[in-house]
Structures are given as C-alpha cells and as structure tokens.
C-alpha atoms as a PDB file:
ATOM      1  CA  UNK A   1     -14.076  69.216  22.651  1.00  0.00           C
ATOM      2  CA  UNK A   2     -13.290  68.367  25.796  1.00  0.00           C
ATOM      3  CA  UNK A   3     -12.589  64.372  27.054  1.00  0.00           C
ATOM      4  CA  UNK A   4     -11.771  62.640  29.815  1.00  0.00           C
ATOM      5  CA  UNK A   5     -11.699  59.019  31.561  1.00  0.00           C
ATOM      6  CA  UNK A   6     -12.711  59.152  35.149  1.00  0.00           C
ATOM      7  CA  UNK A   7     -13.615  56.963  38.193  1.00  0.00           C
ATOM      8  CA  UNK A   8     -17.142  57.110  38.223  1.00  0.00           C
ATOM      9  CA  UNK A   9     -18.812  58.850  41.505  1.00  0.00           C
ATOM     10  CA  UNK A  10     -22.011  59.028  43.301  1.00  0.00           C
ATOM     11  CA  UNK A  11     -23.410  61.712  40.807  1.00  0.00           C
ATOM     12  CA  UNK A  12     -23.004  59.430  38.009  1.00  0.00           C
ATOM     13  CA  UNK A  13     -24.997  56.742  39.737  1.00  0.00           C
ATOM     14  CA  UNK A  14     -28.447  57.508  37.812  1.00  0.00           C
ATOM     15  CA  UNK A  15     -27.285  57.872  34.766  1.00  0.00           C
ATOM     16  CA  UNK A  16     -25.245  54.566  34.529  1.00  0.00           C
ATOM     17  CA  UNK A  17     -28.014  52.514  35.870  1.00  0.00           C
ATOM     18  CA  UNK A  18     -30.507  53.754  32.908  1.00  0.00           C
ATOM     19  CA  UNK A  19     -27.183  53.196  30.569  1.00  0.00           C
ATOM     20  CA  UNK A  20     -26.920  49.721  31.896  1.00  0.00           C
ATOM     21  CA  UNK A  21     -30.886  49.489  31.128  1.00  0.00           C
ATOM     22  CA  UNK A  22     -31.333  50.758  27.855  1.00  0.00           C
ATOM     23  CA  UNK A  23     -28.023  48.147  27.275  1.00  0.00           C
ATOM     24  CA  UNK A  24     -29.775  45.221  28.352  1.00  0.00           C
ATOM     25  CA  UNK A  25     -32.889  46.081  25.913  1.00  0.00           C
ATOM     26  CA  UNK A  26     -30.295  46.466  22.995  1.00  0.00           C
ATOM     27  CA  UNK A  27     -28.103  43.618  23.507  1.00  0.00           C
ATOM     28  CA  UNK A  28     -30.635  41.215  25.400  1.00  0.00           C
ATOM     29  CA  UNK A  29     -34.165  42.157  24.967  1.00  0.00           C
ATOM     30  CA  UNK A  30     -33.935  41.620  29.181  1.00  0.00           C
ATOM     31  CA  UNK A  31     -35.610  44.483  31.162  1.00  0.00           C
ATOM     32  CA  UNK A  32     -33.361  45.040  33.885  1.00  0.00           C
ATOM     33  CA  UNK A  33     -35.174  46.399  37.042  1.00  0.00           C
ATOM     34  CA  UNK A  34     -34.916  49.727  37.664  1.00  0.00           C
ATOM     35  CA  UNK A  35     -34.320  49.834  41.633  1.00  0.00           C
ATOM     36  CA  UNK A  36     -31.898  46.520  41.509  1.00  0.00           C
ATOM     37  CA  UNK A  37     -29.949  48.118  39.068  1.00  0.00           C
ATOM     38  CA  UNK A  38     -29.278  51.673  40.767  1.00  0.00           C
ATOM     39  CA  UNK A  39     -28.594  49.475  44.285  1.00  0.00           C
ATOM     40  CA  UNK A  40     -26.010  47.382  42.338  1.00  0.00           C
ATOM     41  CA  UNK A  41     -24.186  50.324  40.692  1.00  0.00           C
ATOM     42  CA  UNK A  42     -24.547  52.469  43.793  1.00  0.00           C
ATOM     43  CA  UNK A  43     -22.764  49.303  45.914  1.00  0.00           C
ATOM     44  CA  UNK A  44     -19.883  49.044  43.544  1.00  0.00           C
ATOM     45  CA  UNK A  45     -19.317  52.814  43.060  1.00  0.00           C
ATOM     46  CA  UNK A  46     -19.164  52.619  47.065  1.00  0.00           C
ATOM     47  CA  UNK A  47     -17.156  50.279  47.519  1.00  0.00           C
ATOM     48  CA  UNK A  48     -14.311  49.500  45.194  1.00  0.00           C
ATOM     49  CA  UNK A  49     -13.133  46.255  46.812  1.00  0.00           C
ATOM     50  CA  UNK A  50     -16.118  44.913  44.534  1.00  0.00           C
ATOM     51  CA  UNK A  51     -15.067  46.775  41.165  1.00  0.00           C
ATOM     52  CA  UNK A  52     -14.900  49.628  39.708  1.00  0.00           C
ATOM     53  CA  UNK A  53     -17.116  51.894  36.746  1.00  0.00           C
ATOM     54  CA  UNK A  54     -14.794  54.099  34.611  1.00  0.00           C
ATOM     55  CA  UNK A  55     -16.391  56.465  32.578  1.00  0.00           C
ATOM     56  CA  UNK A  56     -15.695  58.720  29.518  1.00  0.00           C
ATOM     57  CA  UNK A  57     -17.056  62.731  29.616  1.00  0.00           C
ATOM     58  CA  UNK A  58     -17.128  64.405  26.166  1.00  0.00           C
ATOM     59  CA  UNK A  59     -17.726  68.253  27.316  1.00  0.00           C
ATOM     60  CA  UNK A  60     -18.878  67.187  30.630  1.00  0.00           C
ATOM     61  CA  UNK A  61     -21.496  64.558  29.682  1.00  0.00           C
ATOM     62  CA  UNK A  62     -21.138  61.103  30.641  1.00  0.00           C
ATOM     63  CA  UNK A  63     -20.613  59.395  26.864  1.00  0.00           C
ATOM     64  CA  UNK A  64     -19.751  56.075  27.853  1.00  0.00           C
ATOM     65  CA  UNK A  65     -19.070  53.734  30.533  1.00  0.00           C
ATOM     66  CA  UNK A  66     -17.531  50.131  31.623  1.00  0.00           C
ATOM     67  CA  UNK A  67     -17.313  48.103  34.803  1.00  0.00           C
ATOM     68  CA  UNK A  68     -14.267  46.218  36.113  1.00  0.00           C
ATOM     69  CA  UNK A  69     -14.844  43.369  38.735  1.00  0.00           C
ATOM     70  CA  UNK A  70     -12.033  41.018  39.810  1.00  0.00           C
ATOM     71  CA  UNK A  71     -12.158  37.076  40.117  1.00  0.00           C
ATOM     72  CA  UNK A  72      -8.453  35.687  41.696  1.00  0.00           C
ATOM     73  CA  UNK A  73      -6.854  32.880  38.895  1.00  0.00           C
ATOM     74  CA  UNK A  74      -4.976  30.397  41.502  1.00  0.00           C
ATOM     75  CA  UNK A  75      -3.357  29.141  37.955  1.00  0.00           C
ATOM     76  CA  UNK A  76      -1.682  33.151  37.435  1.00  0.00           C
ATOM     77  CA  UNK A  77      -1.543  33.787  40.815  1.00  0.00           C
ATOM     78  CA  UNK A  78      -3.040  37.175  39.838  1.00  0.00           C
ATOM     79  CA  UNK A  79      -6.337  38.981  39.552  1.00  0.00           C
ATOM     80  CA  UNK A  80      -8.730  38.939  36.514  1.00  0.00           C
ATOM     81  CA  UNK A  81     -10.286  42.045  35.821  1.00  0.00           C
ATOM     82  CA  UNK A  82     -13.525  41.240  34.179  1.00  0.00           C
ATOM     83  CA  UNK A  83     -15.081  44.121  31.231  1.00  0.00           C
ATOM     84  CA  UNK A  84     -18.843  44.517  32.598  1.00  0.00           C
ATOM     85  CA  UNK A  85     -21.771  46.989  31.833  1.00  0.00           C
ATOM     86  CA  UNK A  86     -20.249  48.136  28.607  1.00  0.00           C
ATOM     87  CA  UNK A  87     -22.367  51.414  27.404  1.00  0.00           C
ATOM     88  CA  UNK A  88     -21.688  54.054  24.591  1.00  0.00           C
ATOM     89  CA  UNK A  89     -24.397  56.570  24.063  1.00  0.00           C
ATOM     90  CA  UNK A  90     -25.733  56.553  20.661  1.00  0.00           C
ATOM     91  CA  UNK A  91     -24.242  60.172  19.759  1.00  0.00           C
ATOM     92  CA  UNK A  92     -21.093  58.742  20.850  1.00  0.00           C
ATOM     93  CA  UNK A  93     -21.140  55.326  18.853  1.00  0.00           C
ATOM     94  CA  UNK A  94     -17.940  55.204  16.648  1.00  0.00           C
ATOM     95  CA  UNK A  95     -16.318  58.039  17.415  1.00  0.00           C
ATOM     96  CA  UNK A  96     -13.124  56.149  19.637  1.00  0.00           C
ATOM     97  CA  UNK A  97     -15.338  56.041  23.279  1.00  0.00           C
ATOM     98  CA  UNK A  98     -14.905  52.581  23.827  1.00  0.00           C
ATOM     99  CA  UNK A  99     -11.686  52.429  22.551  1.00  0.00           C
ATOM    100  CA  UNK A 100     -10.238  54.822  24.697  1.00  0.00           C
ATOM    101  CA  UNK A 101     -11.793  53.406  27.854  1.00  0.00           C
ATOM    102  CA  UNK A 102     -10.363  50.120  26.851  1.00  0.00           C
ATOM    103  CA  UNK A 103      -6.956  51.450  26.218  1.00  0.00           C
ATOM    104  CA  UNK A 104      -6.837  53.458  29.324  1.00  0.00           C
ATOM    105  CA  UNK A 105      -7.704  49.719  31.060  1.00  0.00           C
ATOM    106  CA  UNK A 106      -4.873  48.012  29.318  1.00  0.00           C
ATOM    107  CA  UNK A 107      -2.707  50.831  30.755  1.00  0.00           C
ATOM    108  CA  UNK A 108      -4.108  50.170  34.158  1.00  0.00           C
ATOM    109  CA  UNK A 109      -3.339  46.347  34.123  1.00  0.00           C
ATOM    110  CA  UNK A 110      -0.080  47.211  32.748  1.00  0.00           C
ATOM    111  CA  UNK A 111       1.147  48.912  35.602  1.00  0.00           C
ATOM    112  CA  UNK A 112      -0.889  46.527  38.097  1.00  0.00           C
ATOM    113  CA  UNK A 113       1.276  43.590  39.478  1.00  0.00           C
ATOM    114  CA  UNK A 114      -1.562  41.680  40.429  1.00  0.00           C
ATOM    115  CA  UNK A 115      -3.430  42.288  37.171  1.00  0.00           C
ATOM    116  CA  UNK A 116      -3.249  38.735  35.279  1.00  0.00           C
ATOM    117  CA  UNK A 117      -5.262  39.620  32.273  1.00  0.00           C
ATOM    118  CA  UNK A 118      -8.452  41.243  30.973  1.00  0.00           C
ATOM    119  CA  UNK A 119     -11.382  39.134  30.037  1.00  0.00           C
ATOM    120  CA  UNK A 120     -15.047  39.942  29.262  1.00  0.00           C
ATOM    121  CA  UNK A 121     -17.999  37.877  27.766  1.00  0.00           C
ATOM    122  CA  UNK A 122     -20.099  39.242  24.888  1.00  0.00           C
ATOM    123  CA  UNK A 123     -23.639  37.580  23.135  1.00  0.00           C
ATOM    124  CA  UNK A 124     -22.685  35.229  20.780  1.00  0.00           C
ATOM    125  CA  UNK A 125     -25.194  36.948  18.287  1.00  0.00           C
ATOM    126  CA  UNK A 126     -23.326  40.682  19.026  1.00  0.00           C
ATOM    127  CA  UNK A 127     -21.390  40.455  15.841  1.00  0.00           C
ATOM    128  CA  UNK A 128     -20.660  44.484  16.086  1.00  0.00           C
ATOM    129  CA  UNK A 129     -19.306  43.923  19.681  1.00  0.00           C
ATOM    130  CA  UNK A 130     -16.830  40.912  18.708  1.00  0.00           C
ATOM    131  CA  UNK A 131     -15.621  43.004  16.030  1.00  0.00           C
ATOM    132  CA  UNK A 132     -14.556  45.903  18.314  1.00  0.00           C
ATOM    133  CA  UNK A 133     -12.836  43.539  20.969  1.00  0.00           C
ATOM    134  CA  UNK A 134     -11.233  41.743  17.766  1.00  0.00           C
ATOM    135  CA  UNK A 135      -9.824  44.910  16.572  1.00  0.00           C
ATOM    136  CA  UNK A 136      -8.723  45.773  20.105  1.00  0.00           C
ATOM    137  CA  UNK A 137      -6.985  42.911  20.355  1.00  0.00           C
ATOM    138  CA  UNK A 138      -8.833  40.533  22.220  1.00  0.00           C
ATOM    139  CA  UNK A 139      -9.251  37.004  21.469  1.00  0.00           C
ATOM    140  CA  UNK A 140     -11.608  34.214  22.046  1.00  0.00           C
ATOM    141  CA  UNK A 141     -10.520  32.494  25.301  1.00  0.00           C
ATOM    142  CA  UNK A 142     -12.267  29.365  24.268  1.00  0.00           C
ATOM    143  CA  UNK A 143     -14.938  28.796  27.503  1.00  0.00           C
ATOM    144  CA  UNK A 144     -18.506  28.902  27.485  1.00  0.00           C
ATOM    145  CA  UNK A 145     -20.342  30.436  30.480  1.00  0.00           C
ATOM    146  CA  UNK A 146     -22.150  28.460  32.187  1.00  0.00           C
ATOM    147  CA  UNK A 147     -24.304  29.740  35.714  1.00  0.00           C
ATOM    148  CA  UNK A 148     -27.043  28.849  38.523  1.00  0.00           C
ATOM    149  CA  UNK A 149     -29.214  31.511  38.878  1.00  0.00           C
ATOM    150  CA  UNK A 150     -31.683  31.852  41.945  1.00  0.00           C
ATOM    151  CA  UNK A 151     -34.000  33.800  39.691  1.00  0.00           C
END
C-alpha cells in the first residue's frame, strides 16, 4: 500500500471541493455551493501566500485532505497556521489519515521560525472530532468564535 502527504495541485482541485461539500453536509447540515467552493480551493491552491491544502494518497487516490491558512499573532510575533477543510474519505476513516497529515504539520511548524502555533476550530457538537485533536494533543484554547458575515 502505497502513502504519501503532498501539496495539493491543480488536478486535485475537483475532488477537494466535493470533499469539502460532502464535509459541510456531515458536520453542518450547510450545503456549500458548488461553484464558490471550487473558486475558493482553486485560489488557494494558486496562490500559496493565502494557504495551503496538503493531502494524503493511499495507492494514488486522494484519501484525505486539510487546509492551512495563516493569521499574524502581534502577541508571538509569529504566524498562526489555522487547520481548515478537514476531510477523510469514509474508506479511509480510522485507519491513521488524519493523523499522519497532522503529524506531518507539526513537523512543518517545527522547522518554521515564523510558525507560532497550530490552532483550528471544530463544532461544539463534533464529539468524534474533539476526541481526535485531544488524542493528538491539542487543547482547548479557551475562545469562542465569534464573526460578521455579509451573507
């Protein structure tokens, strides 16, 4: 069996957006639509000032997927990577996907100078998600999110 953590490209573009759909129905019960979606993956796999999507292949099949972006903490003087658009195929639930695409991160940050920490916010009600970050390691930072949206 053959795995590996990659950058995602162009090619993958149409298969993250429907991943990032068919999360939003699981998670959310939020349709997501379909042409907004594919635009905002295709801007970030363009241009990686705005984030970037790494991806897991298990024998050349995209398996699973999650999204950095970066928001600059004046009180670390660093960059915050932020965990978005968190997939796993189903076939791939539980077998160590996520897991190593969140290790390979913490490498990543590791070696990053600006890299200040990892954060990433999860449903309240997504008691299976918690309990993979809590087993990873990751904590509750203790904020509630809070937005304006123009829709």
């Amino acid at each position: 069996m053959s795995k590996i953590i990659r950058a995602a490209k162009p090619e993958d573009i149409a298969v993250i957006a429907a991943n990032n759909i068919a999360m939003a129905m699981e998670t959310e019960k939020k349709t997501l639509d379909e042409n907004i979606i594919t635009s905002g993956v295709t801007s970030i796999i363009n241009d990686r000032n705005k984030g970037i999507y790494w991806v897991m292949e298990i024998n050349e099949k995209l398996a699973g997927q999650l999204m950095i972006t970066y928001e600059w903490s004046d009180w670390r003087n660093g960059t915050m990577w932020w965990i978005q658009s968190v997939f796993v195929s189903e076939k791939y639930r539980r077998q160590g996907v996520y897991s190593a695409l969140y290790q390979n991160l913490v490498n990543l940050a590791k070696s990053d100078n600006d890299c200040c920490g990892i954060r990433l916010y999860v449903e309240k009600q997504n008691a299976r998600a918690i309990e993979t970050y809590s087993k990873l390691g990751m904590q509750n930072a203790g904020y509630e999110i809070m937005e304006f949206s123009k829709k």
